[in-house]
C-alpha atoms as a PDB file:
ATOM      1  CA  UNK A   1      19.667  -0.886 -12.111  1.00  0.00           C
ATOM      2  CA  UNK A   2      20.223   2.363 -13.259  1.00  0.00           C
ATOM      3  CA  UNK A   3      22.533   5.001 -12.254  1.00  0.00           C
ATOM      4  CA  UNK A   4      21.697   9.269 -13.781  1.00  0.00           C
ATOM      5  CA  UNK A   5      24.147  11.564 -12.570  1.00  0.00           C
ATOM      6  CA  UNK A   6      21.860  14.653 -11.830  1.00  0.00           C
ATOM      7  CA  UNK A   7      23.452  18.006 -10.052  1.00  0.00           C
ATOM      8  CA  UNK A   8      26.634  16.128  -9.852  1.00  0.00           C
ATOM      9  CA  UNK A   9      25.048  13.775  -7.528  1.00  0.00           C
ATOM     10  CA  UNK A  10      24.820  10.249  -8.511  1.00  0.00           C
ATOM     11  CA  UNK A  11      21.080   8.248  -8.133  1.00  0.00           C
ATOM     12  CA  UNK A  12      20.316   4.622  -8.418  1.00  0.00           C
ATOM     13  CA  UNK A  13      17.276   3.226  -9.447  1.00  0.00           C
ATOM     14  CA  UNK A  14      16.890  -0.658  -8.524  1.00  0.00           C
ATOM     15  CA  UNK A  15      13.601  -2.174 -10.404  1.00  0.00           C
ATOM     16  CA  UNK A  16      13.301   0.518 -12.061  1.00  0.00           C
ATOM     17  CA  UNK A  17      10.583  -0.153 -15.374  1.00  0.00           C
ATOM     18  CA  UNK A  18       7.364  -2.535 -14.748  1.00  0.00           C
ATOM     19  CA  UNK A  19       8.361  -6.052 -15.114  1.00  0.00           C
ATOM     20  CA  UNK A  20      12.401  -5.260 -14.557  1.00  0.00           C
ATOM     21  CA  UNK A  21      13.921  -7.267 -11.115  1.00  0.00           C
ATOM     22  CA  UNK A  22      17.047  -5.441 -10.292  1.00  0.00           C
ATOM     23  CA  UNK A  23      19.870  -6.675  -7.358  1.00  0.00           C
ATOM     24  CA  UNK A  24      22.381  -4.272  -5.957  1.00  0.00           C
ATOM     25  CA  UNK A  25      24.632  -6.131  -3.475  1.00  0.00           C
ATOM     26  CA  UNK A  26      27.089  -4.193  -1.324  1.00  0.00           C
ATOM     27  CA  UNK A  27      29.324  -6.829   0.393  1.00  0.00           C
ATOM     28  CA  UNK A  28      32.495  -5.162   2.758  1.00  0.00           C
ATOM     29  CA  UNK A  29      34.528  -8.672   1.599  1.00  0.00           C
ATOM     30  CA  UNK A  30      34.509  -7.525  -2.363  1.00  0.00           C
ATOM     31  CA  UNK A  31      35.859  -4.178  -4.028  1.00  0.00           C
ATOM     32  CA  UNK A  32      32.382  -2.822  -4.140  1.00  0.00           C
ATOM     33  CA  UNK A  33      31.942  -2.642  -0.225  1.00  0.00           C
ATOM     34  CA  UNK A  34      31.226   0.958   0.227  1.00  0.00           C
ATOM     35  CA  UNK A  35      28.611   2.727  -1.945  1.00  0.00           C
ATOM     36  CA  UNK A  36      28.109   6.391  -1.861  1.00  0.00           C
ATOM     37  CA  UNK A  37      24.604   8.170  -3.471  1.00  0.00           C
ATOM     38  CA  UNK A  38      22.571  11.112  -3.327  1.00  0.00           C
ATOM     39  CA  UNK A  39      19.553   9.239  -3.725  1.00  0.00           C
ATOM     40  CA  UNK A  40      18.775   5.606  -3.778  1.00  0.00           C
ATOM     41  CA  UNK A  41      15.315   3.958  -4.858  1.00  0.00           C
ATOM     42  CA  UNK A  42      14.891   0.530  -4.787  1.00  0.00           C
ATOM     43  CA  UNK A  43      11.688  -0.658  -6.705  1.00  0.00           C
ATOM     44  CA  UNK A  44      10.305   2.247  -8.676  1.00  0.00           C
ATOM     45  CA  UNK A  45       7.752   0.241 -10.735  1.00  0.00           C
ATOM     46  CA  UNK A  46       9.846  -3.362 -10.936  1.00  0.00           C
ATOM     47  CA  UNK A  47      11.138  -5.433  -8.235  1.00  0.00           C
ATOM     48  CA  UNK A  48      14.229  -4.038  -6.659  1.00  0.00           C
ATOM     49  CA  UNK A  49      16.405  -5.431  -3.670  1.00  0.00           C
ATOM     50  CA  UNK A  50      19.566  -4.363  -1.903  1.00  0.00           C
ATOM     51  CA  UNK A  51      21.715  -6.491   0.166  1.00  0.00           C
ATOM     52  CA  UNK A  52      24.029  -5.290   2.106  1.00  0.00           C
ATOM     53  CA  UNK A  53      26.627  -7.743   4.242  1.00  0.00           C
ATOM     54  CA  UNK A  54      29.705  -8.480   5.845  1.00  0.00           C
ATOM     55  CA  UNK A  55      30.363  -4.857   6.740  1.00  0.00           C
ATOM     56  CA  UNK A  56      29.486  -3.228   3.585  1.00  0.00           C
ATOM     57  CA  UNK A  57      28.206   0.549   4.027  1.00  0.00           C
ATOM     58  CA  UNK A  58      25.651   2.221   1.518  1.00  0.00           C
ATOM     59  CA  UNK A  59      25.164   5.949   2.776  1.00  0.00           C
ATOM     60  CA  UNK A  60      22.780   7.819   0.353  1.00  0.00           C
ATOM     61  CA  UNK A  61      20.856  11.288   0.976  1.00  0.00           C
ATOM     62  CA  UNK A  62      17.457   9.729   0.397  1.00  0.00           C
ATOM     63  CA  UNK A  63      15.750   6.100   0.265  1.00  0.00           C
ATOM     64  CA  UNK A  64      12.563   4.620  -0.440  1.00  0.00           C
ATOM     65  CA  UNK A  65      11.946   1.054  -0.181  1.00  0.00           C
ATOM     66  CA  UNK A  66       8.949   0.523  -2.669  1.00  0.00           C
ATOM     67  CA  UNK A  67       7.988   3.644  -4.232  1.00  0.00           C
ATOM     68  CA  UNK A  68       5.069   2.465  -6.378  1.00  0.00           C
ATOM     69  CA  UNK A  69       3.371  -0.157  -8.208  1.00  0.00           C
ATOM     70  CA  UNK A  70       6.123  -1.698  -7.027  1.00  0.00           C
ATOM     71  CA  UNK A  71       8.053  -4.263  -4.744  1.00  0.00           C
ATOM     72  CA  UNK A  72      11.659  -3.617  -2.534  1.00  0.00           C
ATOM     73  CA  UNK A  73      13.496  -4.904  -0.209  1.00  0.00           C
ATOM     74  CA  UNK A  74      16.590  -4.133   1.476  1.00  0.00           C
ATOM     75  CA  UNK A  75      18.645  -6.089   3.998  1.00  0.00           C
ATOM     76  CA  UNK A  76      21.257  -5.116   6.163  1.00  0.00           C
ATOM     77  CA  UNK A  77      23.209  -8.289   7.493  1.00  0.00           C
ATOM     78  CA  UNK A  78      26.168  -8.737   9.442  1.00  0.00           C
ATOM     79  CA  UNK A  79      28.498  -6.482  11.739  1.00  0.00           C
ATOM     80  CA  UNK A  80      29.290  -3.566  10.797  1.00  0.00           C
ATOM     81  CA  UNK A  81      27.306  -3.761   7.812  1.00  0.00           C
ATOM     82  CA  UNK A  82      25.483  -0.049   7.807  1.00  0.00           C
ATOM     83  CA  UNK A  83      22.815   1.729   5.306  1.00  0.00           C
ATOM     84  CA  UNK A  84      23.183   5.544   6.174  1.00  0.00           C
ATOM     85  CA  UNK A  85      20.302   7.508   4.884  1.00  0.00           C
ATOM     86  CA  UNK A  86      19.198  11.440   5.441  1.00  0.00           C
ATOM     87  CA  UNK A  87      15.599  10.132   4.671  1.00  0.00           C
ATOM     88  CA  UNK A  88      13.878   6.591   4.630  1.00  0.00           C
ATOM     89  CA  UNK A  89      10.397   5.623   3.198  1.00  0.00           C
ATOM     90  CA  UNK A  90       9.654   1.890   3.727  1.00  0.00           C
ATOM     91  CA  UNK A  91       6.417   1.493   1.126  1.00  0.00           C
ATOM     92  CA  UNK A  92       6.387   4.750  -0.057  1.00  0.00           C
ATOM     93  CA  UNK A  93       3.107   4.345  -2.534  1.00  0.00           C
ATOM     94  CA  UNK A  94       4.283   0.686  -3.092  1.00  0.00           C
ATOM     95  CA  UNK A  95       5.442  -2.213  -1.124  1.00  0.00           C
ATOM     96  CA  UNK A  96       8.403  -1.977   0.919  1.00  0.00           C
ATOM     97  CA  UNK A  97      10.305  -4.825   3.280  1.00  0.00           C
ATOM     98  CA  UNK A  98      13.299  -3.769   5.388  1.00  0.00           C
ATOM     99  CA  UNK A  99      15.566  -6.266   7.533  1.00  0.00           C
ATOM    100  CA  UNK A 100      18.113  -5.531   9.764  1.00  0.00           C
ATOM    101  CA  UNK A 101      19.842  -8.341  11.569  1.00  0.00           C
ATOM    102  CA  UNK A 102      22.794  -9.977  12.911  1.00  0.00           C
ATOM    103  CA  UNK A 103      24.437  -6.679  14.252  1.00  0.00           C
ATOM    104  CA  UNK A 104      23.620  -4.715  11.084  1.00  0.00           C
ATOM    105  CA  UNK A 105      22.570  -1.358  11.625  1.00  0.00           C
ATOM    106  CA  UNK A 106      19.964   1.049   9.640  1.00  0.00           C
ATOM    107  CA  UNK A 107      20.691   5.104  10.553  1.00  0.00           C
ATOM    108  CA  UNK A 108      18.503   7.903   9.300  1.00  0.00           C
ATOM    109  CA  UNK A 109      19.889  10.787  10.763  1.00  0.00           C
ATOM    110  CA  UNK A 110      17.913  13.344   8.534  1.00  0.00           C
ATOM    111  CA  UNK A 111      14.255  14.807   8.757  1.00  0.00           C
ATOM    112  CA  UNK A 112      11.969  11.821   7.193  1.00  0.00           C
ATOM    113  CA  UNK A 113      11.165   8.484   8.441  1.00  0.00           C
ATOM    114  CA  UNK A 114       8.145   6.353   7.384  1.00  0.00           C
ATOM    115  CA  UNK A 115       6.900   2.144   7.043  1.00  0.00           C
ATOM    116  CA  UNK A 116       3.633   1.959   5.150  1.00  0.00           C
ATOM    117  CA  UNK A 117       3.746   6.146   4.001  1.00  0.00           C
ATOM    118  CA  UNK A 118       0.722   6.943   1.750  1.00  0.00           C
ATOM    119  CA  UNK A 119      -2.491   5.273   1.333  1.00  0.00           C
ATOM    120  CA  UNK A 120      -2.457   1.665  -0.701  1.00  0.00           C
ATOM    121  CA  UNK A 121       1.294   0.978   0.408  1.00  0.00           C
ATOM    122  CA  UNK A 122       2.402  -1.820   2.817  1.00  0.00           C
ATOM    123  CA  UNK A 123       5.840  -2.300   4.886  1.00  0.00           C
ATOM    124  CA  UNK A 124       7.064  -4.757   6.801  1.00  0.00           C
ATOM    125  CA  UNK A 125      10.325  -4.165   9.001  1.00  0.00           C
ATOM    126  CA  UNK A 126      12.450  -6.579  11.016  1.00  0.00           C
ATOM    127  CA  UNK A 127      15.115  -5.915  13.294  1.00  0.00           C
ATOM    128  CA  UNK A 128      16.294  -8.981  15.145  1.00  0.00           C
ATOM    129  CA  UNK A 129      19.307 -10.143  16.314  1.00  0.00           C
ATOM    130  CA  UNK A 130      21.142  -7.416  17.272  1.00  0.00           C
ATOM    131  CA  UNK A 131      20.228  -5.297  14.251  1.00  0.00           C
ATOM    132  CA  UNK A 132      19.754  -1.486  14.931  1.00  0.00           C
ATOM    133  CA  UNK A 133      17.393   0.609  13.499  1.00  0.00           C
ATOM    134  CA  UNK A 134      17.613   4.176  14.761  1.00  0.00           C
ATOM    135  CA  UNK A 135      16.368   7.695  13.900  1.00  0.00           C
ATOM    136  CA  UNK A 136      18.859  10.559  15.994  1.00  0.00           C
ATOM    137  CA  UNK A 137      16.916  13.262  15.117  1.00  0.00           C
ATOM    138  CA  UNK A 138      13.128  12.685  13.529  1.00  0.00           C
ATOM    139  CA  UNK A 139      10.615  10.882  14.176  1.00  0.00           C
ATOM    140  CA  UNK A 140       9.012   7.967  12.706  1.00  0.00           C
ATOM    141  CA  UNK A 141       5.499   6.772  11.316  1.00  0.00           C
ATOM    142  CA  UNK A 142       4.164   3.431  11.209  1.00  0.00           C
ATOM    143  CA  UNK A 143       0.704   3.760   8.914  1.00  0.00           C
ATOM    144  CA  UNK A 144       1.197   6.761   7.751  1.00  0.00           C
ATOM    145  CA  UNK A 145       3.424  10.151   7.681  1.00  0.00           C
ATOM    146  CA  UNK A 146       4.701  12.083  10.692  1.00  0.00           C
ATOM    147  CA  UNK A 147       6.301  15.972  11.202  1.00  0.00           C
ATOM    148  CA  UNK A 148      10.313  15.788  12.118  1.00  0.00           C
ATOM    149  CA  UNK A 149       8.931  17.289  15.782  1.00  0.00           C
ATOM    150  CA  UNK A 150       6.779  13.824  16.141  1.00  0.00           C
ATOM    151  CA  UNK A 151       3.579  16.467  15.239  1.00  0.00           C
ATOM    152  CA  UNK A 152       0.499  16.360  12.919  1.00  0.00           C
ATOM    153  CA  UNK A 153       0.784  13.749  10.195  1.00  0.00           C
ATOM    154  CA  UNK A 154      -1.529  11.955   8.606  1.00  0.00           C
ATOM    155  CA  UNK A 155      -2.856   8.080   7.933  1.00  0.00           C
ATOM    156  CA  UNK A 156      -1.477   6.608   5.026  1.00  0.00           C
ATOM    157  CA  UNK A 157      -0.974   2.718   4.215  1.00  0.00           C
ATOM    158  CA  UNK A 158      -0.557  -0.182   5.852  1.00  0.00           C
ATOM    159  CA  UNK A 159       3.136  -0.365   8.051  1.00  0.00           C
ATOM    160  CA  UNK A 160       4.569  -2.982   9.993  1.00  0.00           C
ATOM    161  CA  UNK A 161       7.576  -3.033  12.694  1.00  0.00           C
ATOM    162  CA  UNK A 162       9.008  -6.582  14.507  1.00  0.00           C
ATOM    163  CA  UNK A 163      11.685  -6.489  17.035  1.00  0.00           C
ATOM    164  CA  UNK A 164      12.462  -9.948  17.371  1.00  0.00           C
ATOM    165  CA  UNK A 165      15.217 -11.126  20.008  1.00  0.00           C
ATOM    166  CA  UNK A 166      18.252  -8.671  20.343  1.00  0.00           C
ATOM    167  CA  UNK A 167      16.814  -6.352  18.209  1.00  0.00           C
ATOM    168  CA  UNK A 168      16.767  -2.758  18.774  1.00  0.00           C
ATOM    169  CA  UNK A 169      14.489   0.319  17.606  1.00  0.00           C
ATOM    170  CA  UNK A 170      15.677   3.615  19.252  1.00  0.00           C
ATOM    171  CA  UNK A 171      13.495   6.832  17.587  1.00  0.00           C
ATOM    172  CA  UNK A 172      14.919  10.020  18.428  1.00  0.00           C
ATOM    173  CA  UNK A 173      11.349  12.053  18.648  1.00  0.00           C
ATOM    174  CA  UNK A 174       7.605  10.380  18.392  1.00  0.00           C
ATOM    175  CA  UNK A 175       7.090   6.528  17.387  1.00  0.00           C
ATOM    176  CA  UNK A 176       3.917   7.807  15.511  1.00  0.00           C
ATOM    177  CA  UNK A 177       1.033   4.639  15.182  1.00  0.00           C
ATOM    178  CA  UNK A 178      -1.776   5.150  13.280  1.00  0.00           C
ATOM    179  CA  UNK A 179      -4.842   3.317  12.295  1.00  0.00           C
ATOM    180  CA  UNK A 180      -3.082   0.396  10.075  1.00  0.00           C
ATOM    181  CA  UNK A 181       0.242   0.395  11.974  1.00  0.00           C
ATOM    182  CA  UNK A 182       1.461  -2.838  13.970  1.00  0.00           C
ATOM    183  CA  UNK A 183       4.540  -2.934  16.281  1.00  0.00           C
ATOM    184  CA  UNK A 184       5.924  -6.640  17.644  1.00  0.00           C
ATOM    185  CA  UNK A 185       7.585  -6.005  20.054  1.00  0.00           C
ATOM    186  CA  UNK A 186       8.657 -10.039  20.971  1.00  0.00           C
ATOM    187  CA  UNK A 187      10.774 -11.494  23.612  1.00  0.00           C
ATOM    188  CA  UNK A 188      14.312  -9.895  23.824  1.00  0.00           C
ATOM    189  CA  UNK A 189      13.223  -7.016  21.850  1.00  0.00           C
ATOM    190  CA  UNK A 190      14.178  -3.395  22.827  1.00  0.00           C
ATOM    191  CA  UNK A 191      12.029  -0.139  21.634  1.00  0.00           C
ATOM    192  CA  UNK A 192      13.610   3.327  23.404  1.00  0.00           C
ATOM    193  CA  UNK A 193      11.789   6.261  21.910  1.00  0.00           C
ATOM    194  CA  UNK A 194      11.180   9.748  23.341  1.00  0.00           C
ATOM    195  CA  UNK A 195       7.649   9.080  23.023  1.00  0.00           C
ATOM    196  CA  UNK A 196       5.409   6.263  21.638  1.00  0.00           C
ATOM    197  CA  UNK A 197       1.917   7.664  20.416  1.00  0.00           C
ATOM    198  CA  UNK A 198      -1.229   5.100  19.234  1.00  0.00           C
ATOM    199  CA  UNK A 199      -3.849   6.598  16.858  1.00  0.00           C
ATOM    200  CA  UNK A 200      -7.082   4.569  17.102  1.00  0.00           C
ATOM    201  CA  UNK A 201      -6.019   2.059  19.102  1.00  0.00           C
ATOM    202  CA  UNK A 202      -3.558   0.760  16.303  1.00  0.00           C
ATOM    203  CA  UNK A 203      -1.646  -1.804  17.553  1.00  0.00           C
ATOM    204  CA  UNK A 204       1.310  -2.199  19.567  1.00  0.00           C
ATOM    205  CA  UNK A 205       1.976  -6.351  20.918  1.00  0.00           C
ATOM    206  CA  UNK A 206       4.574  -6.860  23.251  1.00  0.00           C
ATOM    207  CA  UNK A 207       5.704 -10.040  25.001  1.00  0.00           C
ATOM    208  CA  UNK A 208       7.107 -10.844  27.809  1.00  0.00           C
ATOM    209  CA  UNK A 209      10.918 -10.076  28.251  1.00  0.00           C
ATOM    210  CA  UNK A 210      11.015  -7.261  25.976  1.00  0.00           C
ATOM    211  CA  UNK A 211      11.953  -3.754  27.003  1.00  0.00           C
ATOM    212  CA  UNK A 212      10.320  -0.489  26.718  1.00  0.00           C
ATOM    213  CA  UNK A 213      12.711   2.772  27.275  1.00  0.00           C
ATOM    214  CA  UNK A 214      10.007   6.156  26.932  1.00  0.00           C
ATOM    215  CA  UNK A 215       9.462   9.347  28.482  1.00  0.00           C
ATOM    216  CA  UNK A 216       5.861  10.028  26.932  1.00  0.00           C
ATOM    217  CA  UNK A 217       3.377   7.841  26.432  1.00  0.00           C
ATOM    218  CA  UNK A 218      -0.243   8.835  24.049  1.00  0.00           C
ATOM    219  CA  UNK A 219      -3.094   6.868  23.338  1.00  0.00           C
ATOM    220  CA  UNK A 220      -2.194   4.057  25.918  1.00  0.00           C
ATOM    221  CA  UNK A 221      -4.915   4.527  28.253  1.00  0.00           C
ATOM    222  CA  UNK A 222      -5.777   1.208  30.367  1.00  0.00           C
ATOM    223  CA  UNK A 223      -3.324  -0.459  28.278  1.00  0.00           C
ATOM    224  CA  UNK A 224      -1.304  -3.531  29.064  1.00  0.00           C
ATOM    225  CA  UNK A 225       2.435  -3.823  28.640  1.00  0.00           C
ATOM    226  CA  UNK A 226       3.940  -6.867  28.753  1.00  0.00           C
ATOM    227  CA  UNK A 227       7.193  -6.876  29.360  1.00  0.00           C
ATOM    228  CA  UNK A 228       9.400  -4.435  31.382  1.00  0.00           C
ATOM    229  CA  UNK A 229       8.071  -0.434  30.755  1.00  0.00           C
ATOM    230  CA  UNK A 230      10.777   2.054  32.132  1.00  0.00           C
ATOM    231  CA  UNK A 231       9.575   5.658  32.071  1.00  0.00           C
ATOM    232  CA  UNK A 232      12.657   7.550  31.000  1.00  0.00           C
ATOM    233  CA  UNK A 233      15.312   6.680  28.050  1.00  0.00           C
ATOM    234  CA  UNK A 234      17.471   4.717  29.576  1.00  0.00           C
ATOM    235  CA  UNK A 235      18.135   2.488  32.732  1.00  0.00           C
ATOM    236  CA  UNK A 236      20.174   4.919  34.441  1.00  0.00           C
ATOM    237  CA  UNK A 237      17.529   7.800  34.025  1.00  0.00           C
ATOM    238  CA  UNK A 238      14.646   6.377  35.792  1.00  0.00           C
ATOM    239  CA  UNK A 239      12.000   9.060  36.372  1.00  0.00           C
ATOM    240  CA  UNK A 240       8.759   9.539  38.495  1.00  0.00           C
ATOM    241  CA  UNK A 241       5.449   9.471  36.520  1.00  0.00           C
ATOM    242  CA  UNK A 242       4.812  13.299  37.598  1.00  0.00           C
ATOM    243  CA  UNK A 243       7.498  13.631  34.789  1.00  0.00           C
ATOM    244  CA  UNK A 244       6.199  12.494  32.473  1.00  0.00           C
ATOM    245  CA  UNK A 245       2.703  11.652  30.625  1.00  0.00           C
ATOM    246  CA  UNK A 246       1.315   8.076  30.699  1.00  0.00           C
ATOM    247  CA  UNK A 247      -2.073   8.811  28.945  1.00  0.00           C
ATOM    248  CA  UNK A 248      -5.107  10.486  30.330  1.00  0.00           C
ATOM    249  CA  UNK A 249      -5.534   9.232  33.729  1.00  0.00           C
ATOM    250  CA  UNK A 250      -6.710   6.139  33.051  1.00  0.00           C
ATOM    251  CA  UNK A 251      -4.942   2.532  34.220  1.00  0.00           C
ATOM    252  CA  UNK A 252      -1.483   1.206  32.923  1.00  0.00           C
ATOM    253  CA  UNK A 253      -0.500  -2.221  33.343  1.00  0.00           C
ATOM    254  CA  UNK A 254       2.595  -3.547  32.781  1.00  0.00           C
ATOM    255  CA  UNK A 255       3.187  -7.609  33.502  1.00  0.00           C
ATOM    256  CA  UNK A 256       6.890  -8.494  33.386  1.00  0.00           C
END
């Protein structure tokens, strides 16, 4: 691990040089359980991983999981255990795994959100258990890169998103899908997100018993949802379909 103080901001680089494995572990029981960085890489050309448990709290201004030629991973375990990041790259050019679990929770309140961001990467993300991954103000790619509006973009790598049971994705602006993307979306599983757009068909699974919260949906035409599909954010917004867009006028089927 390395730490450069540039601009009076501090940076950490975990995994830094090829064949380096680096370990940064945040844990709220020890002295170290609140870390505080402008930027935060974690496997630049090594193998990098944070950990962060038992309510530790890592707030940075930037973070890439993976950046290239290389493998990270980052967990986020435990209640009240929180990684705060402006921006968050999940396989930026390299590979990138991200789990957030047992009431952990994963904010990126900035401009910048992307699993699997530029072509040759791969990212895998879980959220299970009531983990909480949420964007409040961009929106996020899956495959590829997305505009903060949920606009324009383009196909990058390869990106993958579980919610498992109890876990819960809520993106602020578009859930952006694109050729190579893959969303789980398993039993118990929640996804809210203003709107939920598929490029090529790329694929989104759902089972039954999870939950759907979206006002727009693109890309879904005669598509199946299984599970429960409420057009509008939340349960106690419901809203008719003349609200909002489900496709092109073509079927929607959703089996609970």
């Amino acid at each position: 691990m390395t730490l450069d103080a540039l601009d009076g901001f501090v940076k950490s680089f975990i995994g830094e040089v090829p064949g380096s494995v680096g370990l940064v572990a945040v844990d709220g029981t020890r002295s170290t359980s609140t870390l505080t960085l402008e930027g935060l890489a974690i496997g630049i050309s090594g193998q990098g991983t944070l950990r962060v448990t038992n309510g530790g709290i890592v707030n940075s201004t930037y973070g890439t999981v993976g950046f290239a030629d290389s493998i990270g991973e980052a967990t986020v375990d435990g209640a009240n255990s929180t990684w705060t990041t402006l921006t968050l790259n999940v396989g930026l050019y390299g590979q990138g795994t991200l789990n957030v679990r047992n009431d952990g929770h994963v904010q990126v309140p900035g401009d910048e959100a992307g699993m699997g961001v530029f072509s040759d990467s791969m990212a895998a993300a879980t959220v299970e258990s009531g983990g909480l991954f949420e964007t409040t103000t961009t929106s996020l790619a899956v495959g590829g890169t997305v505009n903060p509006d949920g606009s324009g973009g383009s196909a990058g790598g390869t990106g993958t998103l579980t919610i498992n049971s109890d876990g819960n994705v809520t993106v602020a602006r578009n859930l952006k899908l694109w050729d190579a993307g893959t969303v789980h979306l398993n039993a118990g599983g929640l996804l809210v997100a203003d709107t939920i757009e598929r490029v090529n068909n790329a694929n989104f699974n759902t089972q039954a018993g999870s939950k759907v919260f979206v006002n727009n949906l693109v890309g879904f035409d005669n598509f199946t949802f299984n599970g429960s599909l409420t057009l509008g954010q939340s349960s106690s917004a419901l809203a008719t379909s003349s609200s909002h867009a489900v496709g092109a006028g073509q079927p929607l089927h959703v089996r609970v």
